[in-house]
Protein backbone atom coordinates (compact mmCIF):
# COMPACT_ATOMS: atom_id res chain seq x y z
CA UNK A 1 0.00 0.00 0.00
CA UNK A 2 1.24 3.52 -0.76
CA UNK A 3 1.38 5.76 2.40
CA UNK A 4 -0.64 8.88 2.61
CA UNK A 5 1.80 10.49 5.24
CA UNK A 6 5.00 12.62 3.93
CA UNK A 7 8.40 12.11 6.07
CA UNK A 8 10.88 13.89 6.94
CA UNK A 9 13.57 11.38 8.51
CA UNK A 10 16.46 13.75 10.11
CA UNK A 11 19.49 12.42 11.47
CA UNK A 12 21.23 13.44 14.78
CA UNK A 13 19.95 14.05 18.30
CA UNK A 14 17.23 16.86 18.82
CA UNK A 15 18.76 20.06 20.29
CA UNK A 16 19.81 20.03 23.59
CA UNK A 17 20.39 15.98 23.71
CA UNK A 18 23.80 15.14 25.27
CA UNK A 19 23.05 11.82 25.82
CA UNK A 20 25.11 9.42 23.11
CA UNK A 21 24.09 6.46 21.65
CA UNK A 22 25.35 2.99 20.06
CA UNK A 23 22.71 2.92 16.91
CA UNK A 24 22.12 5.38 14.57
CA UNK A 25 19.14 5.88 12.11
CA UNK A 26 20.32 5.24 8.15
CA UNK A 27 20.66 8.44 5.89
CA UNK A 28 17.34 10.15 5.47
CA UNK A 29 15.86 9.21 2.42
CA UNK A 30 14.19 12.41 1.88
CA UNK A 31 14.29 16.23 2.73
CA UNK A 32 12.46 18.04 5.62
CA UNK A 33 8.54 18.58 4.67
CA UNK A 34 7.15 22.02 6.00
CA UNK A 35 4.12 21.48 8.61
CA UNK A 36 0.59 23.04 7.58
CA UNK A 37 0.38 25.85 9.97
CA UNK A 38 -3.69 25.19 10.29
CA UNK A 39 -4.57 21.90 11.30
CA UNK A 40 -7.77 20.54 11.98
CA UNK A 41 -8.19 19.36 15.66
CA UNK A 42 -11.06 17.18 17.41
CA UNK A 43 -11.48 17.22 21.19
CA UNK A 44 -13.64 13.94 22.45
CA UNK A 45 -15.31 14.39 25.50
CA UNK A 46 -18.86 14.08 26.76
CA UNK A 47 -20.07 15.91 29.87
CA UNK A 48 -21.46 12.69 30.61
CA UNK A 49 -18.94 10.86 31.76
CA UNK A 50 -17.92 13.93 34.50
CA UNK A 51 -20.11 11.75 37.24
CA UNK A 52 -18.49 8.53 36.96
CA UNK A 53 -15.03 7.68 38.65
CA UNK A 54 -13.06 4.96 40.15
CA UNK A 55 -12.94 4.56 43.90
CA UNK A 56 -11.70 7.83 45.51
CA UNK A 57 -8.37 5.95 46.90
CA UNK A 58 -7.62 4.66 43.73
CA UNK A 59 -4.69 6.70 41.75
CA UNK A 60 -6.54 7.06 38.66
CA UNK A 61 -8.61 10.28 38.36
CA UNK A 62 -11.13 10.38 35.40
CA UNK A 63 -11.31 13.99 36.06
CA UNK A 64 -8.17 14.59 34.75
CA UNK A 65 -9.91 15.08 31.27
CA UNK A 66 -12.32 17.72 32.29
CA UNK A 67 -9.93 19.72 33.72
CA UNK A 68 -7.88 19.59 30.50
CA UNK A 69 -10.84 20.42 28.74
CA UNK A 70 -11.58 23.44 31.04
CA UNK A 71 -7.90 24.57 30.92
CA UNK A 72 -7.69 24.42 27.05
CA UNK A 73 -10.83 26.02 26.88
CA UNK A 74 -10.20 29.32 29.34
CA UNK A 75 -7.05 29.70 27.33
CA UNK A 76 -9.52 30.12 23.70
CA UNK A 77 -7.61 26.70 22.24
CA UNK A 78 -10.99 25.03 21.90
CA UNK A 79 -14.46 26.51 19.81
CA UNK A 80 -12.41 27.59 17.29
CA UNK A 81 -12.99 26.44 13.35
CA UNK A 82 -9.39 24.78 13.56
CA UNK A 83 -10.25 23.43 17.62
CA UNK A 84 -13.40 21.86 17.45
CA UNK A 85 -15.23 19.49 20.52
CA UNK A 86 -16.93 16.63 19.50
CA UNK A 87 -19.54 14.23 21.52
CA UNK A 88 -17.86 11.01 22.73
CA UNK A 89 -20.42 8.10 22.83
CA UNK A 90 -20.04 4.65 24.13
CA UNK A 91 -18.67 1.42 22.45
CA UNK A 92 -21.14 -1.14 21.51
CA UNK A 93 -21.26 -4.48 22.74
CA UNK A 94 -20.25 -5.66 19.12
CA UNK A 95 -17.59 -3.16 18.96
CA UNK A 96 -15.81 -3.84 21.88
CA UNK A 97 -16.17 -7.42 20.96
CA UNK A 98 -13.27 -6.82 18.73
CA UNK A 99 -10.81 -6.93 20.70
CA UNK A 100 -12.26 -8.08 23.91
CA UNK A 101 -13.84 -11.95 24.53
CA UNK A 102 -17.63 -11.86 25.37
CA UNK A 103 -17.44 -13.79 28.37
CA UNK A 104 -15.00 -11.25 29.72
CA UNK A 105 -17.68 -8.46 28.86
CA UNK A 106 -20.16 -10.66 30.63
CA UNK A 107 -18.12 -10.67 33.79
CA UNK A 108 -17.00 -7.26 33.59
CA UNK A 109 -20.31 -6.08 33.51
CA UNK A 110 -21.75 -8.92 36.32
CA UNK A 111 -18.94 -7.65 38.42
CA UNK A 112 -20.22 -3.58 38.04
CA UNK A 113 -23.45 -4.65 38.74
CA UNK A 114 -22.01 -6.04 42.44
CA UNK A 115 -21.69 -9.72 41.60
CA UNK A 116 -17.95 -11.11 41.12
CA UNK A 117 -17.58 -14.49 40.92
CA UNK A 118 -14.93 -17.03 40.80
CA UNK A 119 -14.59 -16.62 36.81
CA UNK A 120 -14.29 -12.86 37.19
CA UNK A 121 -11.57 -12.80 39.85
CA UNK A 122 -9.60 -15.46 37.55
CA UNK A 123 -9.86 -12.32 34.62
CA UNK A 124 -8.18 -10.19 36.83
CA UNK A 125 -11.21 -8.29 38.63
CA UNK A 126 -11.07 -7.52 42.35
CA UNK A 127 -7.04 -7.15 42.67
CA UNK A 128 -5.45 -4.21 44.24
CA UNK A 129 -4.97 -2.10 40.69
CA UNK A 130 -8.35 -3.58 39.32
CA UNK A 131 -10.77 -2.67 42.25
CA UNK A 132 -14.57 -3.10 41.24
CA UNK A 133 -16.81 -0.71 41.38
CA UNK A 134 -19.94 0.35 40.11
CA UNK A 135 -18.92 3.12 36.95
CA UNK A 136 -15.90 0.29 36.12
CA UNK A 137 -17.80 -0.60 32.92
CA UNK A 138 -19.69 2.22 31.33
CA UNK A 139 -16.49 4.38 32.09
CA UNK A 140 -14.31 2.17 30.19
CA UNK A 141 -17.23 1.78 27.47
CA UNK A 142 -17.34 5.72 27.18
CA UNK A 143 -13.52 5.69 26.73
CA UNK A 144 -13.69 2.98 23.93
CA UNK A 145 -16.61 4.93 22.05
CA UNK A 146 -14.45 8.37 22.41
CA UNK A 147 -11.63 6.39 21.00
CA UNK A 148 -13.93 4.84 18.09
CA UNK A 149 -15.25 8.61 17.40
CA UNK A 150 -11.51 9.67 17.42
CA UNK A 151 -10.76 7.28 15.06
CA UNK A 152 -13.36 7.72 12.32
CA UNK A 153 -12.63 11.45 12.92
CA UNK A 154 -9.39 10.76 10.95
CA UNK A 155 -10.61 7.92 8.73
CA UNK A 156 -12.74 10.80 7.22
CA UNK A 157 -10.44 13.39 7.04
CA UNK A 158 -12.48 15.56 9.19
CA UNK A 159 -9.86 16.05 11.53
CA UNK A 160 -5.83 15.73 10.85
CA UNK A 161 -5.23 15.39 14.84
CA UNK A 162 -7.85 13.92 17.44
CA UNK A 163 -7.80 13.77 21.48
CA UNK A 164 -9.27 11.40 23.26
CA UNK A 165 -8.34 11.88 27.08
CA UNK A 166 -10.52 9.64 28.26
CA UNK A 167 -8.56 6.70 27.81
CA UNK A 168 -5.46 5.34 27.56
CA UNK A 169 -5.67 1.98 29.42
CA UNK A 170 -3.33 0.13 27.19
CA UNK A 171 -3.19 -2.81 29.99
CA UNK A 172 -6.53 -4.28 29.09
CA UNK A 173 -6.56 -7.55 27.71
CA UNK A 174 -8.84 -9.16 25.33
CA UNK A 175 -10.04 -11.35 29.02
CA UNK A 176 -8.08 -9.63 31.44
CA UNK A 177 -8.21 -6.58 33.61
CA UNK A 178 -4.85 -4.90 34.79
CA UNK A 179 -3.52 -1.95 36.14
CA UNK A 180 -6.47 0.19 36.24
CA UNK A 181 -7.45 -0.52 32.96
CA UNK A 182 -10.78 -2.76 31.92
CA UNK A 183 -11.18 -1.86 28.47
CA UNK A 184 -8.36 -1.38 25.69
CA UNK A 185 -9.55 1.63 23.73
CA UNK A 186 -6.28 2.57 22.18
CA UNK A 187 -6.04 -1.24 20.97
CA UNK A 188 -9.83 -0.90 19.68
CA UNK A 189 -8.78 2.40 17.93
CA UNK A 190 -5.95 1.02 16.46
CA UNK A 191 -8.22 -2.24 14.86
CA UNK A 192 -10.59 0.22 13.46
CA UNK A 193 -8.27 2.18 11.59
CA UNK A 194 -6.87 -1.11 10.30
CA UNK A 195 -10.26 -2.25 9.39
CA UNK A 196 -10.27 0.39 7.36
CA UNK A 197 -7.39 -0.21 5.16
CA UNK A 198 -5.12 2.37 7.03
CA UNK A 199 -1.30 1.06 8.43
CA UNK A 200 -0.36 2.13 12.19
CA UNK A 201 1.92 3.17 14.42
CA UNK A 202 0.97 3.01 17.79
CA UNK A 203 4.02 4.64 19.93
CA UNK A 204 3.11 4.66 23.91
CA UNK A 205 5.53 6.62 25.94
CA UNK A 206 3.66 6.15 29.47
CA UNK A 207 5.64 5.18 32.25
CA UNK A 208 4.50 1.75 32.21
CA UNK A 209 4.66 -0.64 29.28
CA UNK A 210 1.93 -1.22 27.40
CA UNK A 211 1.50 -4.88 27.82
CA UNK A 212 -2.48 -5.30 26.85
CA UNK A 213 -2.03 -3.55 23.33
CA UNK A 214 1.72 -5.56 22.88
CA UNK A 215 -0.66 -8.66 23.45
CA UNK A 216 -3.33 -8.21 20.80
CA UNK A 217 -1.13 -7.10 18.25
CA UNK A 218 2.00 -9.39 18.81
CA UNK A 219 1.21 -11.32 15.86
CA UNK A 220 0.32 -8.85 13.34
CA UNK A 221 2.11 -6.19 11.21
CA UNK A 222 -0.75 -4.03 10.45
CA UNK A 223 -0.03 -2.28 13.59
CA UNK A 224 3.46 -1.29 14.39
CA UNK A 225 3.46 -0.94 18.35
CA UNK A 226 6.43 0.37 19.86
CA UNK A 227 6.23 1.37 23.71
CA UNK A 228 8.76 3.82 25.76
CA UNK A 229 8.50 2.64 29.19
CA UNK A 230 10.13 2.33 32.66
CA UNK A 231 11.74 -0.84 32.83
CA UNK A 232 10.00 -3.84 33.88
CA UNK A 233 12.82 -4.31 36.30
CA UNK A 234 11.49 -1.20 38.45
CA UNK A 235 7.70 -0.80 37.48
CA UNK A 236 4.59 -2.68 36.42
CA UNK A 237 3.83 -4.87 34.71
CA UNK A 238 7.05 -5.85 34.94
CA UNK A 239 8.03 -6.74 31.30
CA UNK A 240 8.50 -5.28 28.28
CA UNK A 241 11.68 -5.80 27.47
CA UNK A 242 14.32 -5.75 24.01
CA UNK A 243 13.31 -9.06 23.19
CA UNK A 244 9.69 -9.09 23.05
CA UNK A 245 9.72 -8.21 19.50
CA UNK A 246 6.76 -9.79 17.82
CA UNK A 247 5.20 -13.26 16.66
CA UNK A 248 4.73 -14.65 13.04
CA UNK A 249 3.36 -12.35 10.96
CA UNK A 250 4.10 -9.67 13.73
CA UNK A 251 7.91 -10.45 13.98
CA UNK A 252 9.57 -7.10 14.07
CA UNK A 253 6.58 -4.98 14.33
CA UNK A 254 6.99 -5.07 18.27
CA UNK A 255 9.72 -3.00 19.31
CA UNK A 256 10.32 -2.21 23.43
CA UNK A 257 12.44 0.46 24.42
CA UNK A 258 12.65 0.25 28.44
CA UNK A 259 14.44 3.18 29.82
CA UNK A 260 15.97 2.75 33.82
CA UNK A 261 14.83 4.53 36.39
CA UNK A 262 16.12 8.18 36.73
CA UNK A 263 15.39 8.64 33.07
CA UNK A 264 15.48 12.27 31.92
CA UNK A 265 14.57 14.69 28.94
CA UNK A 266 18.13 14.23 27.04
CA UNK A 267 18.43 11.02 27.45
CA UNK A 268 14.77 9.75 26.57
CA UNK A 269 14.80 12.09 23.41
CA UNK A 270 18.20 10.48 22.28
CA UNK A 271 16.44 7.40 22.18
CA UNK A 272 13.10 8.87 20.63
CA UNK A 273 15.48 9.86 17.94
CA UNK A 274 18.16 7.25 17.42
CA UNK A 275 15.14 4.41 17.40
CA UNK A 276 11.22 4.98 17.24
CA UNK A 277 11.50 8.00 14.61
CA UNK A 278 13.77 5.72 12.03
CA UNK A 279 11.35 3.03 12.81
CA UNK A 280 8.22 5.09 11.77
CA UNK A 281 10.05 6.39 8.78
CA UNK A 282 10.60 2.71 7.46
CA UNK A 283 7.37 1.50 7.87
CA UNK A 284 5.68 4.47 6.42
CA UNK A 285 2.27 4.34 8.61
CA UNK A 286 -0.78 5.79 7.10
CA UNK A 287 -2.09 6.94 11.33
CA UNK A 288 -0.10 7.38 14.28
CA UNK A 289 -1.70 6.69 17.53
CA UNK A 290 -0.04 7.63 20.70
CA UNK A 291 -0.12 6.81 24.52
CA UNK A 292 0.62 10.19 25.82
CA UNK A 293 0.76 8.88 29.64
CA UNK A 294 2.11 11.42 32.01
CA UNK A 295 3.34 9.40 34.77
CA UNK A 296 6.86 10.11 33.10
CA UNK A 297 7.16 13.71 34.90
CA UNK A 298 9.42 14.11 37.86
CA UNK A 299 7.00 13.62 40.96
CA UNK A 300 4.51 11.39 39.88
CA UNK A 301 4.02 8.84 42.54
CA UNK A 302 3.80 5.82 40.75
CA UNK A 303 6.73 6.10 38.53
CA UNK A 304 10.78 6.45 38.88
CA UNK A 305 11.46 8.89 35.89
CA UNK A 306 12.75 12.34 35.74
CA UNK A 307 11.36 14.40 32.64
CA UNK A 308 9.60 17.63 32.15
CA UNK A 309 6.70 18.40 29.75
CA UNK A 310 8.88 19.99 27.27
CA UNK A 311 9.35 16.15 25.82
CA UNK A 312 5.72 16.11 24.91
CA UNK A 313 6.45 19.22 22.80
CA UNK A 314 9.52 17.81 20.88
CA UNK A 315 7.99 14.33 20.54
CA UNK A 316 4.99 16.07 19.26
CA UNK A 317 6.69 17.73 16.86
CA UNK A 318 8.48 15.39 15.65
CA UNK A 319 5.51 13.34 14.87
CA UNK A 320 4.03 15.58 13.14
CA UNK A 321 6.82 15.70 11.14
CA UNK A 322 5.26 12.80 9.52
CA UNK A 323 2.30 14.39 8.32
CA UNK A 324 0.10 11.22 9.16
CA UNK A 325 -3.24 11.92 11.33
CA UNK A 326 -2.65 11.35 14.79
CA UNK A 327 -4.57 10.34 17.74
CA UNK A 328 -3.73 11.14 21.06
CA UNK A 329 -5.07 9.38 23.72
CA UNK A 330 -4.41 9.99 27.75
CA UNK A 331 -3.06 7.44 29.40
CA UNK A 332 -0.91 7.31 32.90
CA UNK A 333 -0.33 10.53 34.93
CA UNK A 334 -0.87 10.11 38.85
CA UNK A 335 -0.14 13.84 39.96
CA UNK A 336 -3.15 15.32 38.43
CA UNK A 337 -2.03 18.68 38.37
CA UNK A 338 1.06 17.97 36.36
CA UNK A 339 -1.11 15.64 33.90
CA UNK A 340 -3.27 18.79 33.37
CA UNK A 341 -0.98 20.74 31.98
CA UNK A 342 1.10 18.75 30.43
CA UNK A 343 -1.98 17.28 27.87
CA UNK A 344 -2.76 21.05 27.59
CA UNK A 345 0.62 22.26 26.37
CA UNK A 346 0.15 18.75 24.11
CA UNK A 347 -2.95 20.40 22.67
CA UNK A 348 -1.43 23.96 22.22
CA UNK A 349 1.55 22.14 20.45
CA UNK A 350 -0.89 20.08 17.93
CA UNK A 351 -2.26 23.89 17.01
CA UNK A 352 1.28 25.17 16.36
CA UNK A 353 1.41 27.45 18.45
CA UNK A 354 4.23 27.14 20.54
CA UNK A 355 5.62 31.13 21.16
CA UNK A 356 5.06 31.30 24.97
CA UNK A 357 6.63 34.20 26.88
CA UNK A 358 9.78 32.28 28.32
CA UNK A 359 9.45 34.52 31.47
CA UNK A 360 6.75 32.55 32.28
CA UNK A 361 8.47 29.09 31.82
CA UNK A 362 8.37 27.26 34.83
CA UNK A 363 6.60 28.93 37.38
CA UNK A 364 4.53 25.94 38.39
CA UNK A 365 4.84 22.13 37.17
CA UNK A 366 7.54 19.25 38.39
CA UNK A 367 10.11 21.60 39.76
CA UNK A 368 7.42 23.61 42.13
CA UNK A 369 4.80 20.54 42.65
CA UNK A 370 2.56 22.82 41.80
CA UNK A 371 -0.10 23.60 39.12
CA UNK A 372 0.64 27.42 39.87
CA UNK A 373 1.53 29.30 36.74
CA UNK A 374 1.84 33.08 35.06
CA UNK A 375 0.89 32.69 31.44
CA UNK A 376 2.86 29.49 31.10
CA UNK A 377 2.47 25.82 30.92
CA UNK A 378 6.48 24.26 30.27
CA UNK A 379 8.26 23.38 33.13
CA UNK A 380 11.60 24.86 33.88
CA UNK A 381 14.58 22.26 33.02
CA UNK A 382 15.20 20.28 35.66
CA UNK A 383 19.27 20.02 36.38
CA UNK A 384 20.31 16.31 36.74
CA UNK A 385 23.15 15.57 38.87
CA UNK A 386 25.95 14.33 36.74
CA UNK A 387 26.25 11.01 38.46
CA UNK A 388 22.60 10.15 38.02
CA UNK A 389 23.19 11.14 34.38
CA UNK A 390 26.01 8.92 33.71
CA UNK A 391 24.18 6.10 35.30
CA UNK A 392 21.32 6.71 33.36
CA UNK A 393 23.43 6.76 29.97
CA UNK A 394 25.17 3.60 30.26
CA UNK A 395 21.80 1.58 30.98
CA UNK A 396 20.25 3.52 27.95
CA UNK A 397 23.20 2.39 25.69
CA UNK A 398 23.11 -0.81 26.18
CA UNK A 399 19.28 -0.88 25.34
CA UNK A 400 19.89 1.19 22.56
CA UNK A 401 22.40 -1.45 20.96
CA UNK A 402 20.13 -4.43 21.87
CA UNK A 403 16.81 -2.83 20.15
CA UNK A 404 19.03 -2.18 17.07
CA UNK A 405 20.40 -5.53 16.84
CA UNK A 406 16.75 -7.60 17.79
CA UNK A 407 14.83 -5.14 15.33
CA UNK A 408 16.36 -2.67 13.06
CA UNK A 409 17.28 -5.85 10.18
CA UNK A 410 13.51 -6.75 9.76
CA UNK A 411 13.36 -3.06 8.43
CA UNK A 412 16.30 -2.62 6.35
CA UNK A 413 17.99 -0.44 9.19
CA UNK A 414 21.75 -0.49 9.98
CA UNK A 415 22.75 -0.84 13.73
CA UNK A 416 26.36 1.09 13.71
CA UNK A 417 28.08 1.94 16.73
CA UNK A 418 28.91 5.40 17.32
CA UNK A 419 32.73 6.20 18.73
CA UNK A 420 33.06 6.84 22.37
CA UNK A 421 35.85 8.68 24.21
CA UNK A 422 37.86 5.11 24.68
CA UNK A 423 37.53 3.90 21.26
């Protein structure tokens, strides 16, 4: 099939990366493409999902979308022609049925109604990260059908980028619940855009790997998943590693890139860089959808990483780089103020507009704990003490070498190792 998107492949590291690596991307095959200034953007969200929530001592926070929404909104990003809202809905029985068994629907939705039995509990309902409770199902159903709505958005060409806060919960299983998440809508949006002839990339850089959409895809090549994660040696679920790399048909098309604890902006950007953007240039996708978790910022509770919200701006642009639709979906991101304003600035970014006063950089977000801004929504840069960094780097190369050598053959890509002070 003949891709739709335009690339623009550069070599190097992005500005500002210090971090070195082992593999390199080949020579770009083609030059730079200039980004549309206007681009059409859809906001999914339905004000009927702001009364249903998980238990109030669980981490995850459905609000987290609203207030996004509100944010977004008070700053005039959203209403316009170019920044449109669209009504979510929720997935069908026969829809989610596409990546999820029945029987696990059955018991998902026995279990929300107050009865868990034996058959549930062996799916995964009732642990500590998959607590049961009443909204459990038409939550996740609303996030599926925002996801499905997202999707079509860009099937049609109504919309070149679509948001779909709401979900996210890339742990899901086609019979198993895990780690907050009941229903895969990111996997569901990624089999509708196959079903409808279009090639995917489905990048997730939350925190934790994305084991439920690795799972359903593992043995297909019609979706490309690669996943930026902590390493399972430090976080749930506790895998994801360079050798999970696919199945059969879906040899290759699996790629896992788990960064070590202490991970920060340099150093995950080197690797954005030196593997998943030469990986999305040879497989020419028709859609990109991505996990934008935010459980990678410095402070969230859950997670052992060190970055700022500027990466969602230079991952960001470098996707759309591409020019492939893209579908951004929520994800991870346990200190809710921090989340907030992170998927704003993600939002701003996707409308190209990016010239914020930098006297306002970083009066709030992961170096203050705090929400509190004036005019801005980056973080400051966060200094890394030079010891952390180094440990950080060696782990990273050492990843970076094996993902090269496991994947980058089954796309025509080169593994070469880059000189290092000792060579």
């Amino acid at each position: 099939m003949t891709s739709k998107c335009q690339f623009a492949i550069l070599g190097g590291v992005p500005r500002n990366t210090t971090a070195k690596s082992e593999v390199q991307p080949s020579p770009a095959p083609t030059p730079r493409v200039a980004v549309p200034k206007a681009r059409q953007l859809a906001f999914v969200y339905a004000p009927a999902i702001e009364g249903l929530s998980y238990p109030p001592d669980c981490p995850f926070k459905t609000q987290r979308a609203m207030l996004t929404r509100s944010k977004i909104a008070s700053f005039g990003l959203l209403g316009a022609p170019n920044s449109l809202e669209l009504a979510a809905r929720p997935a069908t029985a026969i829809e989610l049925q596409q990546v999820h068994s029945a029987p696990y629907l059955e018991e998902l939705q026995r279990a929300a109604a107050g009865d868990l039995t034996a058959a549930g509990f062996r799916m995964g309902l009732g642990g500590p990260d998959t607590p049961v409770f009443k909204d459990m199902f038409e939550y996740s159903a609303w996030a599926c059908g925002a996801a499905l709505v997202a999707a079509e958005q860009l099937i049609s060409g109504q919309a070149d980028i679509a948001f779909n806060l709401l979900g996210g919960f890339h742990h899901a299983m086609p019979a198993r619940a895990g780690g907050f998440c009941y229903l895969n809508d990111v996997a569901l949006a990624c089999d509708a855009l196959t079903r409808a002839g279009r090639r995917v990339i489905y990048l997730d850089v939350d925190a934790h790997h994305g084991d439920g959409v690795q799972e359903i895809f593992y043995e297909r090549s019609d979706v490309f998943t690669i996943s930026m994660h902590e390493s399972g040696k430090t976080l749930y679920p506790w895998g994801g590693f360079e050798n999970e790399i696919g199945r059969g048909p879906g040899l290759g098309f699996n790629v896992n890139i788990p960064l070590p604890a202490g991970t920060y902006d340099d150093a995950f950007l080197m690797a954005f860089e030196r593997l998943a953007v030469p990986l999305i240039g040879a497989y020419r996708p028709d859609v990109i959808v991505l996990e934008l978790g935010m459980d990678t910022l410095a402070g969230d509770p859950l997670t052992h990483l060190q970055m700022t919200n500027n990466v969602v701006v230079e991952v960001l642009k470098r996707l759309m780089d591409f020019q492939c639709p893209l579908l951004v979906a929520g994800g991870g991101g346990y200190h809710v103020e921090n989340t907030v304003r992170a998927w704003a600035l993600a939002w701003r970014t996707c409308l190209g507009d990016d010239e914020e006063d930098a006297l306002s950089m970083g009066l709030g977000g992961v170096m203050l704990g705090s929400s509190e801004w004036a005019g801005g929504l980056r973080d400051r840069h966060l200094p890394i003490p030079t010891t952390e960094r180094a440990a950080v780097d060696a782990e990273l190369q050492t990843t970076l070498e094996r993902v090269g050598t496991h994947v980058f053959p089954h796309h025509h890509l080169v593994p070469n190792r880059t000189k290092t002070p000792g060579d």
